[in-house]
C-alpha atoms as a PDB file:
ATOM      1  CA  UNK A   1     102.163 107.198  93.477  1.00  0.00           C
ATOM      2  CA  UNK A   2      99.941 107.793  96.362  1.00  0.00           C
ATOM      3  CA  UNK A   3      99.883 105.687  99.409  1.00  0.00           C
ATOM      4  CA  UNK A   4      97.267 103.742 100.583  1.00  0.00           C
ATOM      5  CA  UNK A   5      95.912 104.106 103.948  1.00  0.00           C
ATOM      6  CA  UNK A   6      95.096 101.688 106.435  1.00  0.00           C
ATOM      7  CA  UNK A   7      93.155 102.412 109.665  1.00  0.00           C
ATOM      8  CA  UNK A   8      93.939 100.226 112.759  1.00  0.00           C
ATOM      9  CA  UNK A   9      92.080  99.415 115.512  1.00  0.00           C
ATOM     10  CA  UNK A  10      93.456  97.367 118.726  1.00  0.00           C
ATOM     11  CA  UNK A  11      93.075  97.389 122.391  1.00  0.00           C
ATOM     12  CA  UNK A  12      96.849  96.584 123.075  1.00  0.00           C
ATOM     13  CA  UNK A  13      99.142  99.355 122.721  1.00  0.00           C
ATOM     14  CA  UNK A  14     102.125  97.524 121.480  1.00  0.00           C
ATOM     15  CA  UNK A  15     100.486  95.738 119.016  1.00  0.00           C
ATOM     16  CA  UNK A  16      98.891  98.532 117.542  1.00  0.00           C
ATOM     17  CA  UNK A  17     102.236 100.372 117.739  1.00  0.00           C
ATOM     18  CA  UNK A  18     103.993  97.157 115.974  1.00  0.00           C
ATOM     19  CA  UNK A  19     101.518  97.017 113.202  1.00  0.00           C
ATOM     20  CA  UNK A  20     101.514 100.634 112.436  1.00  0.00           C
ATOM     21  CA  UNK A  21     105.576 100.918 112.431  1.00  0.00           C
ATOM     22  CA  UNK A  22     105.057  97.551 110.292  1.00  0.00           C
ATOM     23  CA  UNK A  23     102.263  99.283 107.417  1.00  0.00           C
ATOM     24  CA  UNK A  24     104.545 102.296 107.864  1.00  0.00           C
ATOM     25  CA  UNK A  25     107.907 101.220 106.707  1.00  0.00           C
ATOM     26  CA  UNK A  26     106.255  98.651 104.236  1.00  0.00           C
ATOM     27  CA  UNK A  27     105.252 101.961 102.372  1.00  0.00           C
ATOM     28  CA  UNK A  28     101.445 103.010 103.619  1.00  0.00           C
ATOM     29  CA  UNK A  29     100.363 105.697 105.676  1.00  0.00           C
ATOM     30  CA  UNK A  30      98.510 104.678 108.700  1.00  0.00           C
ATOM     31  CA  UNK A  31      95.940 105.651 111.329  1.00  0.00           C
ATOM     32  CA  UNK A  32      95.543 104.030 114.508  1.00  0.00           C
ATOM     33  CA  UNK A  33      92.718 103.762 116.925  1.00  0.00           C
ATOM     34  CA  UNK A  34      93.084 102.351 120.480  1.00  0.00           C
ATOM     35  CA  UNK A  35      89.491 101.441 121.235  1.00  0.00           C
ATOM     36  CA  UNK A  36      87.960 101.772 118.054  1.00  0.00           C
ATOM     37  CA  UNK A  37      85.704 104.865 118.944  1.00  0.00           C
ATOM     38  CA  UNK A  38      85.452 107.517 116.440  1.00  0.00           C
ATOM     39  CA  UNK A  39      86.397 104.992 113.800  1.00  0.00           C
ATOM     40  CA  UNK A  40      83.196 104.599 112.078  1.00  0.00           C
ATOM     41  CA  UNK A  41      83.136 108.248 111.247  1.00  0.00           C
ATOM     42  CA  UNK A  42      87.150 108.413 110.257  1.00  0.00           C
ATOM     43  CA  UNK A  43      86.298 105.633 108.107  1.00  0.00           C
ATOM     44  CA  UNK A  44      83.199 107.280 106.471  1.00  0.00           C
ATOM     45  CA  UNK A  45      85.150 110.910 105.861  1.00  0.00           C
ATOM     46  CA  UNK A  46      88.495 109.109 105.225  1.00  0.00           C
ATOM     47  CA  UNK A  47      87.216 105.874 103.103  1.00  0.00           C
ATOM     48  CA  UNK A  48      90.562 104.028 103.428  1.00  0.00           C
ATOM     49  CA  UNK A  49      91.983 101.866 101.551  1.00  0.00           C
ATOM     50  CA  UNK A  50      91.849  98.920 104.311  1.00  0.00           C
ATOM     51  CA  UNK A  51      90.846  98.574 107.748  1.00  0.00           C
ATOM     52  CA  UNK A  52      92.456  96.458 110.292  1.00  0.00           C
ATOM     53  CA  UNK A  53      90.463  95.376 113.638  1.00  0.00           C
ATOM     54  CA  UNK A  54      90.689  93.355 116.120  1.00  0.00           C
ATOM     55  CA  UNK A  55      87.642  91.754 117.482  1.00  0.00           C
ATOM     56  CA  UNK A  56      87.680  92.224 121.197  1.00  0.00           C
ATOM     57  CA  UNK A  57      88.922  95.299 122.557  1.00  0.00           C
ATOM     58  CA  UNK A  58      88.430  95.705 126.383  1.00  0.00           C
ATOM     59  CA  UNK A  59      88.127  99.452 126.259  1.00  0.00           C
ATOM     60  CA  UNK A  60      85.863 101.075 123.747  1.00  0.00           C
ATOM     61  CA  UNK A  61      84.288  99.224 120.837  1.00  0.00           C
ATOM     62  CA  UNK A  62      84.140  95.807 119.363  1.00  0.00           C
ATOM     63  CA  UNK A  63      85.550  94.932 115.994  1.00  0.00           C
ATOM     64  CA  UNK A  64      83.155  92.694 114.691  1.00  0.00           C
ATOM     65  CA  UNK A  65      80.111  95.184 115.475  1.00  0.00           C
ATOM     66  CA  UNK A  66      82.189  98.262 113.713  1.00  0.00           C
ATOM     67  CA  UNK A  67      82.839  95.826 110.366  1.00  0.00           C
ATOM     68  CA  UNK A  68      79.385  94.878 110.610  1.00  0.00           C
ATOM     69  CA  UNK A  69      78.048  98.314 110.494  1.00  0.00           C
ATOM     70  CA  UNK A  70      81.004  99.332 107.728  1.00  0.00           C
ATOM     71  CA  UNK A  71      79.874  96.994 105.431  1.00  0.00           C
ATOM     72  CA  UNK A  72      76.421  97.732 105.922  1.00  0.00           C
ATOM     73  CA  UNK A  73      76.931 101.607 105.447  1.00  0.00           C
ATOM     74  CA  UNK A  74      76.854 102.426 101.164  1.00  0.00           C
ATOM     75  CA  UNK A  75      80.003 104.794 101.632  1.00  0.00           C
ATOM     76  CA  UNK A  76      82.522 101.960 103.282  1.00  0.00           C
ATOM     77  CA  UNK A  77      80.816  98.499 102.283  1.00  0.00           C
ATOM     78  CA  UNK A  78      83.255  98.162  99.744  1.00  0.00           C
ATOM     79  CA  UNK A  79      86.342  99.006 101.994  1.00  0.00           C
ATOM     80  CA  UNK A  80      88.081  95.554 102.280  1.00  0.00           C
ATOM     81  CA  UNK A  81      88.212  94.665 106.579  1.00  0.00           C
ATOM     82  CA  UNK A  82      90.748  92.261 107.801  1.00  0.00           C
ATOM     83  CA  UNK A  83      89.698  91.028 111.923  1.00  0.00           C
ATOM     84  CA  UNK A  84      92.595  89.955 114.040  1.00  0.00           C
ATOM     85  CA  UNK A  85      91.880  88.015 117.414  1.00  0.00           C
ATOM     86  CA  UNK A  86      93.018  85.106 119.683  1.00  0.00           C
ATOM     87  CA  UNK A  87      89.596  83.759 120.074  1.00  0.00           C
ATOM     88  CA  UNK A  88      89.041  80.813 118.670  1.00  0.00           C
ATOM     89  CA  UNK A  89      85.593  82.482 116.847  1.00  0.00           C
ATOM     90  CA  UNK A  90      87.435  84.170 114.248  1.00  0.00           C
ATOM     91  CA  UNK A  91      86.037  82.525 111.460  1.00  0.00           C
ATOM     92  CA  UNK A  92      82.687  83.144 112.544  1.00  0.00           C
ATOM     93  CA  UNK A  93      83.172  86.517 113.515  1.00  0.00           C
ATOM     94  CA  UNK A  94      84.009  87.140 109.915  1.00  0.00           C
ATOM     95  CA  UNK A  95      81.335  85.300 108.513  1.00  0.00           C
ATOM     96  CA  UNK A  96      78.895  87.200 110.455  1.00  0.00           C
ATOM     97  CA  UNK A  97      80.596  90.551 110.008  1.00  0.00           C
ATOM     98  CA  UNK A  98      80.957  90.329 106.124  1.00  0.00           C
ATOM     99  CA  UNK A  99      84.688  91.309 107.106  1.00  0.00           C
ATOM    100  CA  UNK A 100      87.118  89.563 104.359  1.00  0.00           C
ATOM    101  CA  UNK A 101      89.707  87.881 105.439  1.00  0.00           C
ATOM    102  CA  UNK A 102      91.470  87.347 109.164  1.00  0.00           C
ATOM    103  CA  UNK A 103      94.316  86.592 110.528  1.00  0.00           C
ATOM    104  CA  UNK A 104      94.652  85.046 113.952  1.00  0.00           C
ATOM    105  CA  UNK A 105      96.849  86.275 116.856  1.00  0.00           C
ATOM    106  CA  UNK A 106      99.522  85.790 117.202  1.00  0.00           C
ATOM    107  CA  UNK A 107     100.420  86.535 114.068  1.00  0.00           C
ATOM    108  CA  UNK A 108     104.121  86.228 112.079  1.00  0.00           C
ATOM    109  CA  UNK A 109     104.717  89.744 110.457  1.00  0.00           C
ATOM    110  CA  UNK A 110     104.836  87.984 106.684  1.00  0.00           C
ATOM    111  CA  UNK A 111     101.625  86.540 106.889  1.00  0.00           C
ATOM    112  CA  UNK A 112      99.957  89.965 108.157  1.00  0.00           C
ATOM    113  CA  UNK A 113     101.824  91.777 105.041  1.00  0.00           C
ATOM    114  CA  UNK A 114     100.832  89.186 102.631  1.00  0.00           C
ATOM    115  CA  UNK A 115      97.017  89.508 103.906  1.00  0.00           C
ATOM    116  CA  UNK A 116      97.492  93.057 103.882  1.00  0.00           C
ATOM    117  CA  UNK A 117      98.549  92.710  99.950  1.00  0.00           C
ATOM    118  CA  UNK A 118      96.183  90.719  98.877  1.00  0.00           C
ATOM    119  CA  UNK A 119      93.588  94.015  99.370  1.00  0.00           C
ATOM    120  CA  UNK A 120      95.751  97.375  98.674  1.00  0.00           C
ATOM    121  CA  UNK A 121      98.803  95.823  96.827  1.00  0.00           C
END
């Protein structure tokens, strides 16, 4: 059975280390991005399986704009894109990004994985 990968984007170290150990020992491989940059192009040449982002990183680029731009690209428009934030414009952000699904910050580690499943089993 082949694993399905999951690119990760966050601006906070730990919780980009958390949520990779988390994808990791639930059984998928993982790739992580700190600010987001190069991620457009990983996700073009890798076409995961999933991508999680969160919408505001301080350093690099913003989450919303890069699942925007995914989902209007042909190659990755049909990658599924969960956002993560604490901002309170996480509905919207999704709405406007065509992202599918969210999950706010903080988050409990069961309802990430059961997001997570919903899109790559």
């Amino acid at each position: 059975m082949n694993k399905k990968t999951i690119l990760i984007a966050d601006d906070d170290q730990d919780i980009l280390d958390l949520v990779a150990a988390l994808l990791m020992g639930s059984g998928y491989r993982v790739h992580t991005s700190y600010n987001g940059d190069g991620l457009e192009d990983l996700a073009s040449d890798e076409l995961p399986d999933l991508l999680i982002l969160d919408i505001r990183m301080r350093h690099g680029r913003n989450g919303k704009e890069i699942a925007t731009r995914l989902k209007q690209n042909n190659a990755t428009k049909d990658i599924p894109i969960i956002l993560i934030s604490a901002n309170d414009d996480i509905v919207e952000a999704v709405e406007v990004s065509g992202a599918d699904a969210f999950v706010p910050k903080p988050f409990n580690v069961k309802q990430l994985l059961e997001v997570v499943r919903q899109f790559v089993g």
